[in-house]
Protein backbone atom coordinates (compact mmCIF):
# COMPACT_ATOMS: atom_id res chain seq x y z
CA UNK A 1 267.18 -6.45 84.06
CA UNK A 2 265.52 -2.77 83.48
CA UNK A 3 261.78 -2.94 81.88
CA UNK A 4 262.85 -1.34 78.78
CA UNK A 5 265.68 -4.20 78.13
CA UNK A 6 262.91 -6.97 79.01
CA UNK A 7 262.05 -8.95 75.71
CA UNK A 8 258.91 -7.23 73.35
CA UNK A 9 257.35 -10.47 72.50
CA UNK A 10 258.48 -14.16 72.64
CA UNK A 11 259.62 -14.56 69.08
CA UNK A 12 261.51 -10.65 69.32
CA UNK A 13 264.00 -11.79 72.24
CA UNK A 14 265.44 -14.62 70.01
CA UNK A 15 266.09 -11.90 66.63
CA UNK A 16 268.66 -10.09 66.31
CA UNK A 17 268.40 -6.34 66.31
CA UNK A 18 272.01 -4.87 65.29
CA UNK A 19 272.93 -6.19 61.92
CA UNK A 20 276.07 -7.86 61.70
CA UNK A 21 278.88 -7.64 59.18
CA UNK A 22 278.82 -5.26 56.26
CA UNK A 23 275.53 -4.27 55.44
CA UNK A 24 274.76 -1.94 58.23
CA UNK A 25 271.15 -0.93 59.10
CA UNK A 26 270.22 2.94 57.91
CA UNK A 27 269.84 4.70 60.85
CA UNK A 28 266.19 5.02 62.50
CA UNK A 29 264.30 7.13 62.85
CA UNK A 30 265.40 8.49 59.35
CA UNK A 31 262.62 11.21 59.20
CA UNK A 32 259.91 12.59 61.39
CA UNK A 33 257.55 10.22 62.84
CA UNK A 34 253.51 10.00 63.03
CA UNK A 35 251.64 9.28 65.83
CA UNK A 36 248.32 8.45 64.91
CA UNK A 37 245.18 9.21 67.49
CA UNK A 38 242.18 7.36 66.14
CA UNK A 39 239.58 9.17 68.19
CA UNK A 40 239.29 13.50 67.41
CA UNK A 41 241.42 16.05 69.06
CA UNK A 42 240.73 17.32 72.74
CA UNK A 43 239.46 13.91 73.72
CA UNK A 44 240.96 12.18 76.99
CA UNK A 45 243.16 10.05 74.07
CA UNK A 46 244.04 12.78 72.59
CA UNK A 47 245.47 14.27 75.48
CA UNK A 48 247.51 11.17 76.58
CA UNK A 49 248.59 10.64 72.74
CA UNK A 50 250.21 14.05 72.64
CA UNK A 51 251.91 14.31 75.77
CA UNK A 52 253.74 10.91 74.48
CA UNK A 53 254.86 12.28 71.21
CA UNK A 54 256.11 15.77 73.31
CA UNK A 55 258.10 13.08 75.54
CA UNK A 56 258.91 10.79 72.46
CA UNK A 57 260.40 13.97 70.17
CA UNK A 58 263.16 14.31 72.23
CA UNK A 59 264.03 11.03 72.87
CA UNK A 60 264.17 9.90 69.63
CA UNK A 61 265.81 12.39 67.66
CA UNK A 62 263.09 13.29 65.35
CA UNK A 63 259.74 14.89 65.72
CA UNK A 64 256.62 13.15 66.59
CA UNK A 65 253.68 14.85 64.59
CA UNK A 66 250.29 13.95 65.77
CA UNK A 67 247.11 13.09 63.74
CA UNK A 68 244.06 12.35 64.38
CA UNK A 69 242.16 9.76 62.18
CA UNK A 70 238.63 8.98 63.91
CA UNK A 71 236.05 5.99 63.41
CA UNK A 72 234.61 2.99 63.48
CA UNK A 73 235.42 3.39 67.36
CA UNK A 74 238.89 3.81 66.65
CA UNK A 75 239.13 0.89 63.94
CA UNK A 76 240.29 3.25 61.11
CA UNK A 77 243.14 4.61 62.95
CA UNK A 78 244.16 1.41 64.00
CA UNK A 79 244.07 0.19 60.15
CA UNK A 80 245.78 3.04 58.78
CA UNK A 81 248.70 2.00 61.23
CA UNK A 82 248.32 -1.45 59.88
CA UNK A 83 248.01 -0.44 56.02
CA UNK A 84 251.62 0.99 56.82
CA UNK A 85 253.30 -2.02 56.13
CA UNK A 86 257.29 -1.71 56.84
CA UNK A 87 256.92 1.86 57.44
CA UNK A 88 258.23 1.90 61.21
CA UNK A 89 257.41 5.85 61.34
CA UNK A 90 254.13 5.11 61.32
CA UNK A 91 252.88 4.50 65.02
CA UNK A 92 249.55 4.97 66.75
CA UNK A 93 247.64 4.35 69.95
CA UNK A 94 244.89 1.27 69.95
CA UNK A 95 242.02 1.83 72.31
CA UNK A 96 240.05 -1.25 74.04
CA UNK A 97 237.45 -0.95 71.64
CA UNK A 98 239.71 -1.46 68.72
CA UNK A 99 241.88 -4.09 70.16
CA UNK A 100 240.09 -6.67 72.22
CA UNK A 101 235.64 -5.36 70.90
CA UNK A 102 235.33 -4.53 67.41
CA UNK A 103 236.52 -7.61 66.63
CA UNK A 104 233.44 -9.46 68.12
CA UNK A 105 231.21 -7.24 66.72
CA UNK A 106 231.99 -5.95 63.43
CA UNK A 107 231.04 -8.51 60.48
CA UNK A 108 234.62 -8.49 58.92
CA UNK A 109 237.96 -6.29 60.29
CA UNK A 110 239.31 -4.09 57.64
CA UNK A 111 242.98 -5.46 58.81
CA UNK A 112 244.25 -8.68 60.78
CA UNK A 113 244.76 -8.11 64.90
CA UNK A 114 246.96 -10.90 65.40
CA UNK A 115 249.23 -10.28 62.08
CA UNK A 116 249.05 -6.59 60.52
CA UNK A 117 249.79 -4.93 64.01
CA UNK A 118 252.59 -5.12 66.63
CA UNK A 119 251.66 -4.29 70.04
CA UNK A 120 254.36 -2.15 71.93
CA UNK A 121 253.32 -1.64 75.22
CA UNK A 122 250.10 -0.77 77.44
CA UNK A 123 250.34 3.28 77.34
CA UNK A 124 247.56 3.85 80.03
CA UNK A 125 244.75 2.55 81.82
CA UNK A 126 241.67 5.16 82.19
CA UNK A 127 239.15 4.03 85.11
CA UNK A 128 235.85 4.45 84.54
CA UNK A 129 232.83 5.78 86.96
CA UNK A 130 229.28 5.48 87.51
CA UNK A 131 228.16 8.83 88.10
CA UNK A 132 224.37 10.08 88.58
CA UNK A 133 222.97 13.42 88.03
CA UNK A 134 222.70 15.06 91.74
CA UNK A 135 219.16 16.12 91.19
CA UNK A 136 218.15 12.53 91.61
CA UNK A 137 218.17 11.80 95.07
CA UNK A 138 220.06 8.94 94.93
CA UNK A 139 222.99 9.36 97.22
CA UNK A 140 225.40 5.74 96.63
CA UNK A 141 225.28 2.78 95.29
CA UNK A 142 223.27 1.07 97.20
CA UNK A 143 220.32 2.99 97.34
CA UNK A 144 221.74 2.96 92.69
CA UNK A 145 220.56 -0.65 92.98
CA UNK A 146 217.22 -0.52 95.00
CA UNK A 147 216.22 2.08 92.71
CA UNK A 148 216.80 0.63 89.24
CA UNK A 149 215.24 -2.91 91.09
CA UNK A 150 212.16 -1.06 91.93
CA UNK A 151 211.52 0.54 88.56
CA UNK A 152 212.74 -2.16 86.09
CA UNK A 153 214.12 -0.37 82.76
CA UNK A 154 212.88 3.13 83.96
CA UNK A 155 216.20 4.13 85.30
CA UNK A 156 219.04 5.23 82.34
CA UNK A 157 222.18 5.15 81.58
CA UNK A 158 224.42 7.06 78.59
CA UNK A 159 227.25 5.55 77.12
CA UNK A 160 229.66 7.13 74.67
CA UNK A 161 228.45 4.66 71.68
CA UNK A 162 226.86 1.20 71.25
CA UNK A 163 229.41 -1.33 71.31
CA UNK A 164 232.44 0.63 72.88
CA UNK A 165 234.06 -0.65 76.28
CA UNK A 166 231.40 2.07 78.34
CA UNK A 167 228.52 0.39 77.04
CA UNK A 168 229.73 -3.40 77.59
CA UNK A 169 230.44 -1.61 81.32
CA UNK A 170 227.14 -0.67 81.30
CA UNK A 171 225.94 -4.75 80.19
CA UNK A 172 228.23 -6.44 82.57
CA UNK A 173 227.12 -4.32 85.59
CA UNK A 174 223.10 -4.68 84.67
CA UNK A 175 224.19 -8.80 84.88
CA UNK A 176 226.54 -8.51 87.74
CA UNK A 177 224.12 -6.79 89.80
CA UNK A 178 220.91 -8.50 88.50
CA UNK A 179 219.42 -4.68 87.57
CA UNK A 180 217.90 -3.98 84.46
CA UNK A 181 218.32 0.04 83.79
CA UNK A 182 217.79 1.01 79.95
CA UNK A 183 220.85 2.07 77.97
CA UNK A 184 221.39 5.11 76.04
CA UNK A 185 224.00 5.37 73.62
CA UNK A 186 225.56 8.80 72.24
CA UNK A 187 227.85 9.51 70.08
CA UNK A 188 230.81 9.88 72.16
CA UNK A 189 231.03 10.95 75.87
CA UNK A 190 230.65 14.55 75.92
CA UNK A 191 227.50 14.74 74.66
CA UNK A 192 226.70 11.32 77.03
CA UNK A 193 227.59 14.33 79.38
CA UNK A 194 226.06 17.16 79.17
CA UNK A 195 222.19 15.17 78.82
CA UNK A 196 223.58 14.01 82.53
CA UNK A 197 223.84 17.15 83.69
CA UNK A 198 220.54 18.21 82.16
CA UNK A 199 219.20 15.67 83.51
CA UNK A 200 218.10 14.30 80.11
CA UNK A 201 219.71 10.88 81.31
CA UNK A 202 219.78 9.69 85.16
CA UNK A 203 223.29 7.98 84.90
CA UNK A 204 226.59 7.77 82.81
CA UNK A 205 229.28 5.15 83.02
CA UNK A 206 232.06 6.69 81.37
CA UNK A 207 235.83 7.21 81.60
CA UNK A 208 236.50 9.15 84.91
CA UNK A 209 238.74 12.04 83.12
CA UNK A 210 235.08 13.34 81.10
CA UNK A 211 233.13 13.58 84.72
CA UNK A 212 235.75 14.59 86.48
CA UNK A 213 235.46 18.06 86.26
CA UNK A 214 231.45 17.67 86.55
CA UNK A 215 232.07 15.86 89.84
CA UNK A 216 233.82 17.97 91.44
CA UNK A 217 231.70 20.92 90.75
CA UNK A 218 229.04 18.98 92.48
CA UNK A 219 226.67 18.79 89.79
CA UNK A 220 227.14 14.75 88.96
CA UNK A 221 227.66 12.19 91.73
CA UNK A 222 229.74 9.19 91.64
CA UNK A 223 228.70 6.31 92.44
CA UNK A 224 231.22 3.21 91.62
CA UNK A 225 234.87 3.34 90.21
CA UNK A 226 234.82 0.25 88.01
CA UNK A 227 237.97 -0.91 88.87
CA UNK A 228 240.04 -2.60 91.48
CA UNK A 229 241.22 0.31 93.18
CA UNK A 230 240.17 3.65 94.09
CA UNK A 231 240.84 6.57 91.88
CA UNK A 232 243.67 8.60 93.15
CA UNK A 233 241.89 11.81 92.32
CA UNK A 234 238.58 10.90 93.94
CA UNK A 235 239.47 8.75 96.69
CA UNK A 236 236.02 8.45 98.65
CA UNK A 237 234.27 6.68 95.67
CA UNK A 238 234.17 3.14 96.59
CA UNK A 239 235.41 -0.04 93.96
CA UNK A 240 232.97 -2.00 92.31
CA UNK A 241 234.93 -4.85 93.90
CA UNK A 242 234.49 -3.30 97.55
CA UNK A 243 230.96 -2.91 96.65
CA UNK A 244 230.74 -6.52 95.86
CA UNK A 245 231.29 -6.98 92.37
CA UNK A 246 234.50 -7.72 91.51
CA UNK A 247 233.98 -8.59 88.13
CA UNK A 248 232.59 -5.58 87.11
CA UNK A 249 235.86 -3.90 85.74
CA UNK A 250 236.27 -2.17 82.79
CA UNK A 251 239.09 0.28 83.02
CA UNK A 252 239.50 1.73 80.02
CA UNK A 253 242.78 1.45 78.10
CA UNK A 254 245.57 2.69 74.84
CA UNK A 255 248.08 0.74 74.07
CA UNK A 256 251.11 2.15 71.52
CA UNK A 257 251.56 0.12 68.01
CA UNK A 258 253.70 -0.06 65.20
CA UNK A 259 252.55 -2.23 61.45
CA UNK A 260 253.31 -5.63 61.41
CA UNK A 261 255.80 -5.47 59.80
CA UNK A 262 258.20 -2.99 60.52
CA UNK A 263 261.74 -4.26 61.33
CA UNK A 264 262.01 -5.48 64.68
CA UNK A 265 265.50 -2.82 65.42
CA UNK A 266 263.14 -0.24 65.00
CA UNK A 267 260.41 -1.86 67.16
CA UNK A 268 263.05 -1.89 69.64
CA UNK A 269 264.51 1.58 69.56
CA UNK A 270 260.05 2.68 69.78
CA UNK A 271 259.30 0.58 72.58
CA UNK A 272 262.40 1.61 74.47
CA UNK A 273 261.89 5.24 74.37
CA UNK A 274 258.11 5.06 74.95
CA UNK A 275 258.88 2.77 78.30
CA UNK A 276 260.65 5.60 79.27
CA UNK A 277 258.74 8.39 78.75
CA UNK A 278 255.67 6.23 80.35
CA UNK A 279 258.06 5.58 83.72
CA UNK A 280 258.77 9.43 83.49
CA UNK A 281 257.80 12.08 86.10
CA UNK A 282 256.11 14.46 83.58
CA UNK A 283 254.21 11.56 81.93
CA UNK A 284 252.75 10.21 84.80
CA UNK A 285 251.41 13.26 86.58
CA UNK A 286 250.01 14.65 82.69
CA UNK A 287 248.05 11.53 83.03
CA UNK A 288 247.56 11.17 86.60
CA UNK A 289 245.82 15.02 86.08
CA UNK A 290 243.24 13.40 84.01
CA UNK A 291 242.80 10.54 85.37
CA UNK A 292 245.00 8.11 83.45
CA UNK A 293 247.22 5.37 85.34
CA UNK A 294 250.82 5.64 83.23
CA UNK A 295 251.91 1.91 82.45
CA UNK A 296 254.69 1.13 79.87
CA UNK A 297 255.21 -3.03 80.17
CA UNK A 298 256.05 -5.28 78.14
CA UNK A 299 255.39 -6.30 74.50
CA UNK A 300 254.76 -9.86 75.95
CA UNK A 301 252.68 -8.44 78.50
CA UNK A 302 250.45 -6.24 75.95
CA UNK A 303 249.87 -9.33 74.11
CA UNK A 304 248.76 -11.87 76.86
CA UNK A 305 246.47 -8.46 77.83
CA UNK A 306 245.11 -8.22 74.78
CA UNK A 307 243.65 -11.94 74.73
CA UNK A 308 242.39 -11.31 78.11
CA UNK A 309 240.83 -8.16 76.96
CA UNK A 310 239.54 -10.07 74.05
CA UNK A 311 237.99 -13.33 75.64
CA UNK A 312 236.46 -10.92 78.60
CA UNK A 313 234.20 -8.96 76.35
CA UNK A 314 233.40 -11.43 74.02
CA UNK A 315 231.26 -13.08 76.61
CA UNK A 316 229.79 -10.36 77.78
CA UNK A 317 228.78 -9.18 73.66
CA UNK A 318 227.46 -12.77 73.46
CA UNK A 319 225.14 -13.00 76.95
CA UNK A 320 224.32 -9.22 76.69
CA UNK A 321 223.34 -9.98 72.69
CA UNK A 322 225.30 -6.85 71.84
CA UNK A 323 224.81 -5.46 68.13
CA UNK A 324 225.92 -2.72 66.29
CA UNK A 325 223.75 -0.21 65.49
């Protein structure tokens, strides 16, 4: 059976999606559609966002107009999708932060995860690095590890924000690998950045695509991918699993919505053109270029994800003592 036939969620398989007899569904989509980014324009997400609605314009017959509605770490975007209600032209992209941390952390959701959203699929999977500033003479992990046991909090670390998937990186790998190195949050990773390569802040642990560039140049080294497998664009920086700590993974992630409640047909006709933009050529190497991992599964799949996602950095919030600021 091909992916984009495979069932969207348990409950969607069973319902039906072509109405029968006389009253005929209106056709969909009726009007142009919005894609909503919740993080600001000329970010990594911003870049896979609108490469999707490019891809999704001509496959579903109507435009796909971006916007960009930033946040709460990507909360508000998620909840204007949400506050959409039937409205099935309203989609948007959910970040890892907004779907599986904010939840633990903030003292009351503006909207319901498990009711006024419908996850699509998994759009992308972003690995993330631990990258030094060259000037510091350390050379790999290893020597990463002797340093920050040495000097006890002295060594740092910049995250794009307290609370976002970087900094719970940045907690699970201090317990993981029994260091303690002080973390820095910032208000997003580009300024996290560019104190690294001042040398303002010894280390960053942030999505590969924002040190890429930086890497390469020579003026940042990385350290650690914190996944399970090697970047494709860096492939000499070893796996925090090869390294010896496998659970120290915290790819980063979007995922592609639609409200709760709009009509399942139209959830169908969505998910079915975003699987295959996600399994096409141009998709994947747009990503690949900045270091995203195309995926496009299933609903189901998404969902059981999500709960992983969920339980994973919930425990690490609660032994790490993680607070908003």
């Amino acid at each position: 059976m091909p992916l984009s036939r495979r069932r969207l969620t348990a409950g969607l398989a069973a319902a039906p999606f072509i109405a029968k007899g006389a009253h005929a569904q209106p056709a969909f989509p009726a009007k142009p559609m919005t894609l909503v980014i919740p993080f600001p324009a000329g970010g990594p997400s911003d870049v896979f966002g609108r490469h999707l609605a490019q891809s999704l314009t001509g496959r579903l017959g109507q435009s796909v107009v971006v916007e960009n509605k930033s946040g709460a770490a990507g909360v508000t975007g998620v909840d204007f999708v949400a506050k959409a209600g039937s409205d099935a032209h309203v989609m948007g992209m959910m970040s890892a932060s907004a779907g599986a941390i904010m939840q633990h952390l903030m003292p009351k959701m503006p909207f319901d995860p498990k009711k006024d959203i419908a996850p699509l699929t998994l759009m992308v999977r972003v690995q993330e690095m631990l990258v030094v500033n060259s000037k510091l003479g350390i050379d790999d992990f290893k020597s990463f590890v002797a340093a920050a046991k040495a000097k006890p909090g002295k060594i740092t670390c910049g995250s794009a924000g307290t609370g976002g998937i970087t900094h719970l990186a940045i907690e699970l790998l201090k317990h993981e690998a029994g260091i303690d190195i002080l973390h820095v949050p910032y208000r997003g990773a580009a300024p996290a950045t560019n104190d690294l390569i001042a040398g303002t802040v010894d280390s960053t642990l942030l999505d590969m695509s924002v040190s890429l560039a930086h890497i390469r140049a020579g003026t940042v080294k990385a350290l650690a991918v914190t996944s399970n497998t090697r970047a494709i664009l860096l492939p000499d920086v070893p796996t925090m699993r090869e390294l010896g700590l496998p659970k120290v993974n915290s790819d980063n992630w979007y995922a592609l919505i639609s409200p709760g409640e709009a009509p399942l047909a139209a959830r169908r006709k969505i998910y079915d053109a975003a699987v295959e933009a996600l399994h096409s050529k141009e998709v994947i190497e747009a990503y690949a270029a900045v270091g995203g991992v195309a995926v496009g599964g299933t609903a189901e799949e998404l969902t059981t994800f999500l709960a992983a996602e969920s339980a994973k950095w919930a425990e690490v919030i609660r032994f790490a003592n993680v607070k908003l600021e």
